[in-house]
Each structure stands twice: as structure tokens, then as C-alpha cells.
C-alpha atoms as a PDB file:
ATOM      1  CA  UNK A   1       0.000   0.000   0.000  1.00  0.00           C
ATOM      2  CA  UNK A   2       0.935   3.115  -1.046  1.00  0.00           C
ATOM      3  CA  UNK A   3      -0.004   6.997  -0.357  1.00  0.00           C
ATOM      4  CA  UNK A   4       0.000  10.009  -2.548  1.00  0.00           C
ATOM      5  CA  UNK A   5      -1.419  13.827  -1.753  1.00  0.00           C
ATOM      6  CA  UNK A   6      -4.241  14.652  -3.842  1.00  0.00           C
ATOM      7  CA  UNK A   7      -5.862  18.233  -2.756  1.00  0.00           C
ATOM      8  CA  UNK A   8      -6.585  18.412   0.703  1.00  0.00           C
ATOM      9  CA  UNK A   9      -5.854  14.247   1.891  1.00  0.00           C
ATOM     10  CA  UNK A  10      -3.735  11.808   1.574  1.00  0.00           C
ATOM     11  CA  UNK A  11      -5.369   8.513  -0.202  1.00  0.00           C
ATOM     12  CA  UNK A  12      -4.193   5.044   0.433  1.00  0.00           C
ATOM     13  CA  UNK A  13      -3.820   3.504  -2.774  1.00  0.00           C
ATOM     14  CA  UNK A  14      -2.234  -0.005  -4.440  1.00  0.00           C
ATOM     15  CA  UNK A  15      -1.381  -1.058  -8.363  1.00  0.00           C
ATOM     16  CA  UNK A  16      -1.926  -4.041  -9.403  1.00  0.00           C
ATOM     17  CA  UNK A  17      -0.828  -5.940 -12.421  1.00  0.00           C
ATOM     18  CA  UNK A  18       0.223  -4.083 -15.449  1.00  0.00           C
ATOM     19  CA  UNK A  19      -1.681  -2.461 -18.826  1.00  0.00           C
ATOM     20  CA  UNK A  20      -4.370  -0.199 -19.702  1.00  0.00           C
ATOM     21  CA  UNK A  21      -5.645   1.385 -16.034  1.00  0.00           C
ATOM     22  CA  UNK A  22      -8.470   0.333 -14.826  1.00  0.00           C
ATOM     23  CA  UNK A  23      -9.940   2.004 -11.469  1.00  0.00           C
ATOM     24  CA  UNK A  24     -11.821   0.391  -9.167  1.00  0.00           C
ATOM     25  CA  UNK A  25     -14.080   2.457  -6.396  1.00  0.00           C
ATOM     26  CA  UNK A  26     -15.036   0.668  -3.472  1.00  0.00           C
ATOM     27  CA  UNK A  27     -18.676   1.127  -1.852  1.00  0.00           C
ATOM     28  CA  UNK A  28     -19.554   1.887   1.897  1.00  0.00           C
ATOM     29  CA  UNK A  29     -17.929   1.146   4.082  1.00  0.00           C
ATOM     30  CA  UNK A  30     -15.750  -0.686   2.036  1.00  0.00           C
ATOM     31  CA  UNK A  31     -11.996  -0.559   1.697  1.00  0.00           C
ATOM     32  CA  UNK A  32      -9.998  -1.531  -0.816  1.00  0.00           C
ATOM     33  CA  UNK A  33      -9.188  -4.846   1.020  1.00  0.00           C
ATOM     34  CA  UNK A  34     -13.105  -6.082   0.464  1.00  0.00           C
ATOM     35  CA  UNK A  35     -12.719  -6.298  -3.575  1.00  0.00           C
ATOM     36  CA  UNK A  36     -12.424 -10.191  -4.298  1.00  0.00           C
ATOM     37  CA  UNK A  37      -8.979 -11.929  -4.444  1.00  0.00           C
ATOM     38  CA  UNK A  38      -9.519 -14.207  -7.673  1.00  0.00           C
ATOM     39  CA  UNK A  39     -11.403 -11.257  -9.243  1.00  0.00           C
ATOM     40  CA  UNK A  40      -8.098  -8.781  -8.903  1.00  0.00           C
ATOM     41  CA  UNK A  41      -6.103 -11.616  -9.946  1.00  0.00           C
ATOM     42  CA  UNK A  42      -7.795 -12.301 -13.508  1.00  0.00           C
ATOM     43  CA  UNK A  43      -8.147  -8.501 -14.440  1.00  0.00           C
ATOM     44  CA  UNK A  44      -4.670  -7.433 -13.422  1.00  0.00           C
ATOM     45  CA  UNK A  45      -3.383 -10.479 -16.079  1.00  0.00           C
ATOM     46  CA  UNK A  46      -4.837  -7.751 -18.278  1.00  0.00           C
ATOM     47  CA  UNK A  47      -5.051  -4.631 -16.806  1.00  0.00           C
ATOM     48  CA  UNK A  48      -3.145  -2.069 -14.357  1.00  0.00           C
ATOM     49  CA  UNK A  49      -5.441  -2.470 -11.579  1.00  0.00           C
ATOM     50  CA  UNK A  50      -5.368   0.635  -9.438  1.00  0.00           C
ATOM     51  CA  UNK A  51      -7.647   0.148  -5.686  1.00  0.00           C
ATOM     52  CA  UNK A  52      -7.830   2.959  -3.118  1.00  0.00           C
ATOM     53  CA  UNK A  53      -9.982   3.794  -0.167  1.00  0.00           C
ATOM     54  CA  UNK A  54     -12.422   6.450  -0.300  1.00  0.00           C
ATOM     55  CA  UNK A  55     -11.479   9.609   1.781  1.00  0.00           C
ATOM     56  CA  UNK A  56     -11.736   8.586   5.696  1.00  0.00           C
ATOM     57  CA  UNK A  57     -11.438   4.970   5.065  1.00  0.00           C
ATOM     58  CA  UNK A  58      -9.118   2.549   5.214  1.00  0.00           C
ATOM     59  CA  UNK A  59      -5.582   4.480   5.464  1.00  0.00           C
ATOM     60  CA  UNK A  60      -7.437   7.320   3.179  1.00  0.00           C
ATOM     61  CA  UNK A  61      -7.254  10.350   5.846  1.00  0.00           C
ATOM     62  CA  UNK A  62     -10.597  13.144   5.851  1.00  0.00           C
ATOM     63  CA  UNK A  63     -10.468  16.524   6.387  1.00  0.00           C
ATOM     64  CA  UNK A  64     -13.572  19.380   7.330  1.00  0.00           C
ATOM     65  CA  UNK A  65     -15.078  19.273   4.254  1.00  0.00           C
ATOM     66  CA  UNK A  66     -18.047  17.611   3.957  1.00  0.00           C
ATOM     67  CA  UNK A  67     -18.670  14.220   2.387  1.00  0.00           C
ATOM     68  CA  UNK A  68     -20.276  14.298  -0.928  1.00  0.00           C
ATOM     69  CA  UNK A  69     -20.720  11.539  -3.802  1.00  0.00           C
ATOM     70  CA  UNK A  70     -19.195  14.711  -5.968  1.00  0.00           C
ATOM     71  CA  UNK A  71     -16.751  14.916  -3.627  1.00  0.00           C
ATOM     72  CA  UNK A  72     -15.414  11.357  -3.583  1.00  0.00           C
ATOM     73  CA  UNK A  73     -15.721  11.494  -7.371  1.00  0.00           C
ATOM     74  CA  UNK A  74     -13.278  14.540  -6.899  1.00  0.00           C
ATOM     75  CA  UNK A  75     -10.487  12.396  -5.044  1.00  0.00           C
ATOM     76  CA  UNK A  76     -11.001   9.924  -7.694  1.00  0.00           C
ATOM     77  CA  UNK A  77      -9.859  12.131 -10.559  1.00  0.00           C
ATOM     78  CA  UNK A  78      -7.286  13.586  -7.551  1.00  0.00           C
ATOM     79  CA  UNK A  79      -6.124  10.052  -7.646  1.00  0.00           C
ATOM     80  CA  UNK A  80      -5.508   9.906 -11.976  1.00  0.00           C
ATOM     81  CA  UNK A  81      -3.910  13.502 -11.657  1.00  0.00           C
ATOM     82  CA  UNK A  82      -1.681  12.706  -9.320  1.00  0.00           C
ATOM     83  CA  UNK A  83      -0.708   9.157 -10.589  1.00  0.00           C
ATOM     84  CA  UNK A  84      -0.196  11.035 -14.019  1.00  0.00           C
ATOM     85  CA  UNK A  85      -3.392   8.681 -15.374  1.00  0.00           C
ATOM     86  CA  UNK A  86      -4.884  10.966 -18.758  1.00  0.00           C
ATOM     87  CA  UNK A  87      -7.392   8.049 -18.999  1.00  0.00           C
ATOM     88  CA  UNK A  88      -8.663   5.099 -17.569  1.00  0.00           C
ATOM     89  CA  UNK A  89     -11.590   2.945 -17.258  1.00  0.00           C
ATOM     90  CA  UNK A  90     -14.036   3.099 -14.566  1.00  0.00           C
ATOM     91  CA  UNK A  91     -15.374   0.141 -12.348  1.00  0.00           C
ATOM     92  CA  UNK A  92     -17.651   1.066  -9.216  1.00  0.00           C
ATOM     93  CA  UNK A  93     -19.458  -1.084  -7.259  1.00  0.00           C
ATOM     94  CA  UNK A  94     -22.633   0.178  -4.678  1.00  0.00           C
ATOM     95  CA  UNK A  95     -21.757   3.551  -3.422  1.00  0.00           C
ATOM     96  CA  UNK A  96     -19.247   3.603  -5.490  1.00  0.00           C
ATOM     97  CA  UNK A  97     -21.126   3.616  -8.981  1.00  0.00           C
ATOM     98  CA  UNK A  98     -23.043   6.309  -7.155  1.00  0.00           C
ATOM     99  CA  UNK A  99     -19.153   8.006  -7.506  1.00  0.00           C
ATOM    100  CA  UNK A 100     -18.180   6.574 -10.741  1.00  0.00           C
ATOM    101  CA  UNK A 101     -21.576   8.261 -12.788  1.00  0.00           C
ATOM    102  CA  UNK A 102     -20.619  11.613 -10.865  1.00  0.00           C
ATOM    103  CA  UNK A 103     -16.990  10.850 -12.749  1.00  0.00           C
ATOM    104  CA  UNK A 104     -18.530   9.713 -15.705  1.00  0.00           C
ATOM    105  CA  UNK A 105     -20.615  13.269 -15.616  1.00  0.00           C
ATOM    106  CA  UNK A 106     -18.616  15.402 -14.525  1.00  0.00           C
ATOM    107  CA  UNK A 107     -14.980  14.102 -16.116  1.00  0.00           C
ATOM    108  CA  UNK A 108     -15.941  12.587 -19.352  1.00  0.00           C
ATOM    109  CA  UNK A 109     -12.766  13.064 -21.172  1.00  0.00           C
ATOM    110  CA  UNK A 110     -10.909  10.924 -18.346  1.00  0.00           C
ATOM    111  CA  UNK A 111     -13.278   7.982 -18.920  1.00  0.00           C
ATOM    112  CA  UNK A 112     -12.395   5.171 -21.573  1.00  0.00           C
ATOM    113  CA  UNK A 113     -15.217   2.549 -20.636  1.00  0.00           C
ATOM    114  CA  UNK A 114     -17.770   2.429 -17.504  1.00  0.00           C
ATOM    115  CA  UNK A 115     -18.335  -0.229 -15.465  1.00  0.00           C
ATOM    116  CA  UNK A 116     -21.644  -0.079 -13.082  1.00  0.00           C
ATOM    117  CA  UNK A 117     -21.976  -3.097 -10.232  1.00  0.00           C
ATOM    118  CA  UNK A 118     -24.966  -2.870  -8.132  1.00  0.00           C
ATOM    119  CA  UNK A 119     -26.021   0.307  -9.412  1.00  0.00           C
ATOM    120  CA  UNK A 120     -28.559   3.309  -8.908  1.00  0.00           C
ATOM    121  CA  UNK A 121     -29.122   6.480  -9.886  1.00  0.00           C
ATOM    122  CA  UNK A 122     -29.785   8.271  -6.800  1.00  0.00           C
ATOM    123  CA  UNK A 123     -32.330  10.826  -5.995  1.00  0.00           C
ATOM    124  CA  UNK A 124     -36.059  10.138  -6.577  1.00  0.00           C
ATOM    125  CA  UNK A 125     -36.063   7.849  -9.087  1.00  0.00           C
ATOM    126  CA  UNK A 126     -33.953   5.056  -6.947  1.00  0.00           C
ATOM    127  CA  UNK A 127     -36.132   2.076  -6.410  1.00  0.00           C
ATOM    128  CA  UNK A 128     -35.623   1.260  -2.801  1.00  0.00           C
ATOM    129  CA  UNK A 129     -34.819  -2.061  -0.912  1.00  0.00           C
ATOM    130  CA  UNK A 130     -37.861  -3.515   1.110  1.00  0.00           C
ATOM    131  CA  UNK A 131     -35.002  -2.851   4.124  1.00  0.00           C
ATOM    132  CA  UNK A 132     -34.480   1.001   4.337  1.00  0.00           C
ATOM    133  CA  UNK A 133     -33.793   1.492   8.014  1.00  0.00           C
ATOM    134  CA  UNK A 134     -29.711   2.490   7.208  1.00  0.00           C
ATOM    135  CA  UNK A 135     -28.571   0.282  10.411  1.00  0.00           C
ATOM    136  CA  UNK A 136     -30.369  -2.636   8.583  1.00  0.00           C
ATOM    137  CA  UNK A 137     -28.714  -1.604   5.524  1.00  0.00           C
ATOM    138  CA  UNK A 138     -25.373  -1.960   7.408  1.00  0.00           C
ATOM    139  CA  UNK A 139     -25.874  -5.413   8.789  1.00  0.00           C
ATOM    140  CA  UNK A 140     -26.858  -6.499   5.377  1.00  0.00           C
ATOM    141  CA  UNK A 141     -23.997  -5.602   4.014  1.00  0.00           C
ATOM    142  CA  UNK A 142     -21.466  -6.257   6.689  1.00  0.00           C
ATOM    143  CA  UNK A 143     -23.048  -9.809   5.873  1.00  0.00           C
ATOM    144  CA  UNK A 144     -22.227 -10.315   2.290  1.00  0.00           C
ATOM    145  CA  UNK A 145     -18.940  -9.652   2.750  1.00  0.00           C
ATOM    146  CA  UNK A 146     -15.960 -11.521   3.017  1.00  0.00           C
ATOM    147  CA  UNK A 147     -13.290 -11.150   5.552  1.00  0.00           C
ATOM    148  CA  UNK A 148     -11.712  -8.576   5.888  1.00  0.00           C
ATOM    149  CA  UNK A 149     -14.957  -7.012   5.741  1.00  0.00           C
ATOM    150  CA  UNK A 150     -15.669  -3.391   6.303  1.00  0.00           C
ATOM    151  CA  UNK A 151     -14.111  -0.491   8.140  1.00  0.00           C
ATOM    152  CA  UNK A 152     -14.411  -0.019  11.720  1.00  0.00           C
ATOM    153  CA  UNK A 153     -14.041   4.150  11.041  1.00  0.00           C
ATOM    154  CA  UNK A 154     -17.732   5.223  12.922  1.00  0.00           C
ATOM    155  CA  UNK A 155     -17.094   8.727  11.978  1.00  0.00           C
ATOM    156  CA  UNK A 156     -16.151   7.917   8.895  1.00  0.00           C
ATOM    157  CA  UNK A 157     -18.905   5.525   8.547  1.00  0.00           C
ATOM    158  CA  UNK A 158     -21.460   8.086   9.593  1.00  0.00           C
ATOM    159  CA  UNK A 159     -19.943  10.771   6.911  1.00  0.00           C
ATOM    160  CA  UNK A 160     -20.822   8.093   4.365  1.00  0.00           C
ATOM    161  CA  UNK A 161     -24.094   7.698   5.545  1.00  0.00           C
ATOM    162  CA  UNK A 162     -24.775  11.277   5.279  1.00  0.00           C
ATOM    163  CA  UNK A 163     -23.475  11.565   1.803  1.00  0.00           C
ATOM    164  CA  UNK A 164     -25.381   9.089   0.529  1.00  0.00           C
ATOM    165  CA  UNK A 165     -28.834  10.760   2.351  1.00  0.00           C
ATOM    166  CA  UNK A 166     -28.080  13.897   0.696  1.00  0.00           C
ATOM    167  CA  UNK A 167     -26.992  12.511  -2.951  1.00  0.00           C
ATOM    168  CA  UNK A 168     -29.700  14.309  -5.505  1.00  0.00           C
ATOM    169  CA  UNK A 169     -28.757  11.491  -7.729  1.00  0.00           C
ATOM    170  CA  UNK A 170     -27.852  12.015 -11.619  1.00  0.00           C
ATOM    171  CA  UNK A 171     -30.730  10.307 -13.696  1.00  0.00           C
ATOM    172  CA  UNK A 172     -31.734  13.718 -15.395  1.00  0.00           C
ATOM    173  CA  UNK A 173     -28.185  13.227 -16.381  1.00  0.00           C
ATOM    174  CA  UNK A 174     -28.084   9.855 -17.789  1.00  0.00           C
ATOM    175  CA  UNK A 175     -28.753  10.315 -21.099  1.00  0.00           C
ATOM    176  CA  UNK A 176     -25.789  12.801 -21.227  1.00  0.00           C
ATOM    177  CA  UNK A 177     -23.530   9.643 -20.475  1.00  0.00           C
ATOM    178  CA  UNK A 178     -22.308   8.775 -24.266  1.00  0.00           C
ATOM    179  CA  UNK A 179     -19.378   6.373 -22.776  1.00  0.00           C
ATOM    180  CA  UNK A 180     -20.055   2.895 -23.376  1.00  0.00           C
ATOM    181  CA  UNK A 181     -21.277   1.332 -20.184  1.00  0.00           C
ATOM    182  CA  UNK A 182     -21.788  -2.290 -18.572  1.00  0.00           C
ATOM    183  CA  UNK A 183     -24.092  -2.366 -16.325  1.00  0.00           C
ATOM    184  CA  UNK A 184     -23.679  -5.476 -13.584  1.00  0.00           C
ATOM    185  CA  UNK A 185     -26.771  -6.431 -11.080  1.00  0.00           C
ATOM    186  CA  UNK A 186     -27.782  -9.708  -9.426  1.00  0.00           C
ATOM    187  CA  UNK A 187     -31.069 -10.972 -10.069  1.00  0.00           C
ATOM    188  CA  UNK A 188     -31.746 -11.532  -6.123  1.00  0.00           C
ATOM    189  CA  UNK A 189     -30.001  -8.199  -4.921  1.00  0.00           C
ATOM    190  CA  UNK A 190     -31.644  -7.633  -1.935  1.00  0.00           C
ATOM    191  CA  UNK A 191     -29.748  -4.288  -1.235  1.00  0.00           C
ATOM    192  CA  UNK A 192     -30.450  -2.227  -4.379  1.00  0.00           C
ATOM    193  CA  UNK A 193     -32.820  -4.059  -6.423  1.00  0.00           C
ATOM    194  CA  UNK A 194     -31.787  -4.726  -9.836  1.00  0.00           C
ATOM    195  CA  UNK A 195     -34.811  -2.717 -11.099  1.00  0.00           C
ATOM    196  CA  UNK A 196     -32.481   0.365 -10.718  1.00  0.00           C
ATOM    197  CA  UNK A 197     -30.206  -1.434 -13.014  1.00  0.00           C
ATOM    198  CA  UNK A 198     -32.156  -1.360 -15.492  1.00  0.00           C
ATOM    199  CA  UNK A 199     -33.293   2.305 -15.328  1.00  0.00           C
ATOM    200  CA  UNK A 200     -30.007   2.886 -16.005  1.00  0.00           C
ATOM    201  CA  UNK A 201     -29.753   0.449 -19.171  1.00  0.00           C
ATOM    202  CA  UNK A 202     -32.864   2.074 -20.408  1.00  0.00           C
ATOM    203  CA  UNK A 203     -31.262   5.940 -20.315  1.00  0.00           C
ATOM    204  CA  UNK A 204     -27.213   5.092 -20.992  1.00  0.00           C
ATOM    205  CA  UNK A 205     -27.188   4.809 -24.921  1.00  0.00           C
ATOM    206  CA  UNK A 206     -24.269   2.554 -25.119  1.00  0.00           C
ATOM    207  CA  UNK A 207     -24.986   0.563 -22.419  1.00  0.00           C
ATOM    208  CA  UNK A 208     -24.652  -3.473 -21.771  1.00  0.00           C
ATOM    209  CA  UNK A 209     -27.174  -5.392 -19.270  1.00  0.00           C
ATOM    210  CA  UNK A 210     -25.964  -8.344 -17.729  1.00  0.00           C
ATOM    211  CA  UNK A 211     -28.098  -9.689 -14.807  1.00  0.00           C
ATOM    212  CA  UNK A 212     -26.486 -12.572 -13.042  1.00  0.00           C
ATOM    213  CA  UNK A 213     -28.886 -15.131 -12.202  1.00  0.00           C
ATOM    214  CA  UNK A 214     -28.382 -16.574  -8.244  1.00  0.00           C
ATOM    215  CA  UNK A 215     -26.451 -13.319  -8.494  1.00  0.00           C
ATOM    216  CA  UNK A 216     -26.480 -11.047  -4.997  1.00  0.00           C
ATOM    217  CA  UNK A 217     -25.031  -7.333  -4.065  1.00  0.00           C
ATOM    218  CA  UNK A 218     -21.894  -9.360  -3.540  1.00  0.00           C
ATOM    219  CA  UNK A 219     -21.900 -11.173  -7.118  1.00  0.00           C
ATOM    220  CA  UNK A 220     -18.345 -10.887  -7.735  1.00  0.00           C
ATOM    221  CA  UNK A 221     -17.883 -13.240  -4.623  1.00  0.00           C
ATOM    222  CA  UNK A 222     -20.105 -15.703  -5.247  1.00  0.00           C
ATOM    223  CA  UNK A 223     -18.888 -16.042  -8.996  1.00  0.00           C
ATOM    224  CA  UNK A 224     -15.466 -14.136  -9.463  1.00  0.00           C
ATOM    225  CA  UNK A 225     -14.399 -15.553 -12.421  1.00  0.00           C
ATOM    226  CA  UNK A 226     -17.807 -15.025 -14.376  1.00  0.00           C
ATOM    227  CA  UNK A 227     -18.063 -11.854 -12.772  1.00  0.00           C
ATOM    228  CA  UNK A 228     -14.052 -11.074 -14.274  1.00  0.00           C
ATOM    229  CA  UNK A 229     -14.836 -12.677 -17.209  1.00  0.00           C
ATOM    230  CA  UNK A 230     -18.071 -10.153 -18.207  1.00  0.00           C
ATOM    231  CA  UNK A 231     -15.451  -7.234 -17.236  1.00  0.00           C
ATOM    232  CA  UNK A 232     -13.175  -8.504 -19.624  1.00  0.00           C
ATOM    233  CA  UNK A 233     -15.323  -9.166 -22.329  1.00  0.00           C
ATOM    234  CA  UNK A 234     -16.784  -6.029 -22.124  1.00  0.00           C
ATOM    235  CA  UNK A 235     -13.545  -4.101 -21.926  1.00  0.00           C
ATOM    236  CA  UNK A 236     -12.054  -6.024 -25.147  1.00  0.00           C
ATOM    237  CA  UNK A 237     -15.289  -5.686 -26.975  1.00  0.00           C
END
């Protein structure tokens, strides 16, 4: 693991493999430990894999500003800048898709190819989880994942929270989105429904659907090499 300075933090960050980059942005609570062992293994044969934690997570510090989804897609770009990346492609996963269509937006120029997991588009048009009590939300997810599992950061934690409560979400801004786009759900997501998936399918131009049947919010553990396999396909397509 590795840190670098980007604007007002300093982000924890590791490369993997070697090739075109490919960024991956973790979800809540997540650090950059939770992303699947086998599925980092068969993209970085083909890729140069770069993982970070989100700012306070992880050994990502914080500073006074508030949280934000625009924010975090801020640090992201922070993170190409300072790593001397022009371009890469774009893989986020839960909260972090939230981040990587704020990217996508907001930074098309640095975006090659866009990779949604367990997607929505925020704001009123999200189609909610029958569980929306946050704490709920938490223990789902805290569930579904692997060991090591999420970060222990409260304050952080709670920043998150509040980031995601306050997101206005982008769909009036979907249609904007000319990169070409896979979009990844499991059919029995329980966390974000893969309804919202589809929303996003039906307003991304160039966009891919693949639903992955058995397939939960943590499909790329229960199936890593399909999961790396649909990435890859997409990304050589």
C-alpha cells in the first residue's frame, strides 16, 4: 500500500498488475481490502489495476469538508492527476457507482469505458430495498462480505451515511452519459434491487445489461471468475 497527496488528503492507494488502467471504487464502508482476491487476480493479467480507499477509510485520511458523492468522485480524478493517469476505465461497485456516474458526468474526457456493479441512480427515481432502516442496511452488508470485511471508522462511517442521504442522484443526467457502459446487477439483490439497473440500461445509450442469475449485491464473490470474465469481455469488446 501506497499513499500520494491529492488536494486536501492523503489517499491510500495499491497497483496491481500491469496495462491499460483500470480504477476500481469501493462502496460503503468498504476498503480496498473487500474487492475479491480471484477477481483482482484475472483482471490485473490484463489490466493495471489501481484500488484505493475512499477519503476517511481505510488508510485514506478526511479533512472538514463535507462528504459528498461529488466529492469522492473529486479524489477519484485527484487520484488519476496525481498518478499522471490521462485516462482510464471506470469500475464502481454500490456507493461507489453512485461516484463513478458523478466521474462519468462530470470528467468525461478521463473515462475510456464504464463499469456499473450494483447500481442506482440516486435521488427520486432510486427504487428502494424492502429494508431502508440504514442500520439494517449496514448489517446487510457487513453480511455479504468476506473477511476482511468493512471499516471499523464510525465517523467515517457516519460521513458516508450522510453523503449518501443527501446525494440528488444524476438520472436527469443519464442520457448525457455517451461512454459505453456495462451495467452489472444480481437478479436476487436484496440491497439495491436490480430494477435500478435497469433504469439505467434504459437511459445510458451505449450501455450493456448483464443480470447474473443466483447473483447477490456481492456477485463478484459468489462467482469471481464469471463476474471477471463479463469485465473482460466487455472491456475487449
Amino acid at each position: 500500500m501506497k499513499t500520494i497527496k491529492v488536494d486536501d488528503i492523503k489517499i491510500a492507494y495499491k497497483v496491481i498488475g500491469k496495462g491499460y488502467p483500470l480504477i476500481l471504487i469501493m462502496g460503503y464502508l468498504g476498503t480496498m481490502d473487500c474487492w475479491d482476491k480471484t477477481v483482482l487476480k484475472m483482471l490485473s493479467r490484463h489490466y493495471k489495476l489501481i484500488i484505493f480507499d475512499n477519503r476517511g477509510m481505510g488508510g485514506t485520511t478526511a479533512s472538514e469538508k463535507d462528504f459528498s458523492i461529488k466529492l469522492f468522485a473529486d479524489d477519484a480524478v485527484g487520484l488519476m492527476k496525481a498518478l499522471s493517469i490521462r485516462r482510464a476505465h471506470i469500475l464502481g461497485w454500490s456507493m461507489g457507482s453512485n461516484i463513478a456516474l458523478e466521474f462519468a458526468l462530470k470528467y468525461p474526457k478521463k473515462v475510456n469505458k464504464l463499469i456499473l456493479y450494483a447500481a442506482d441512480c440516486g435521488g427520486k427515481k432510486v427504487i428502494l430495498a424492502s429494508t431502508k432502516n440504514i442500520s439494517k442496511r449496514k448489517k446487510y452488508l457487513i453480511s455479504c462480505l468476506p473477511q476482511p470485511q468493512c471499516s471499523d471508522n464510525q465517523e467515517g462511517a457516519s460521513r458516508q451515511t450522510k453523503a449518501i442521504e443527501e446525494w440528488k442522484g444524476v438520472y436527469a443526467g443519464l442520457r448525457k452519459i455517451n461512454t459505453y457502459t456495462l451495467i452489472i446487477t444480481g437478479v436476487d439483490d436484496a440491497l439495491i434491487p436490480p430494477e435500478n439497473s435497469e433504469l439505467i440500461a434504459k437511459n445510458i445509450k451505449n450501455s450493456w445489461l448483464v443480470q447474473i442469475k443466483g447473483g447477490g449485491h456481492g456477485a463478484m464473490f459468489q462467482y469471481p471468475k464469471g463476474f471477471s470474465s463479463i469485465v473482460h469481455t466487455f472491456l475487449q469488446a
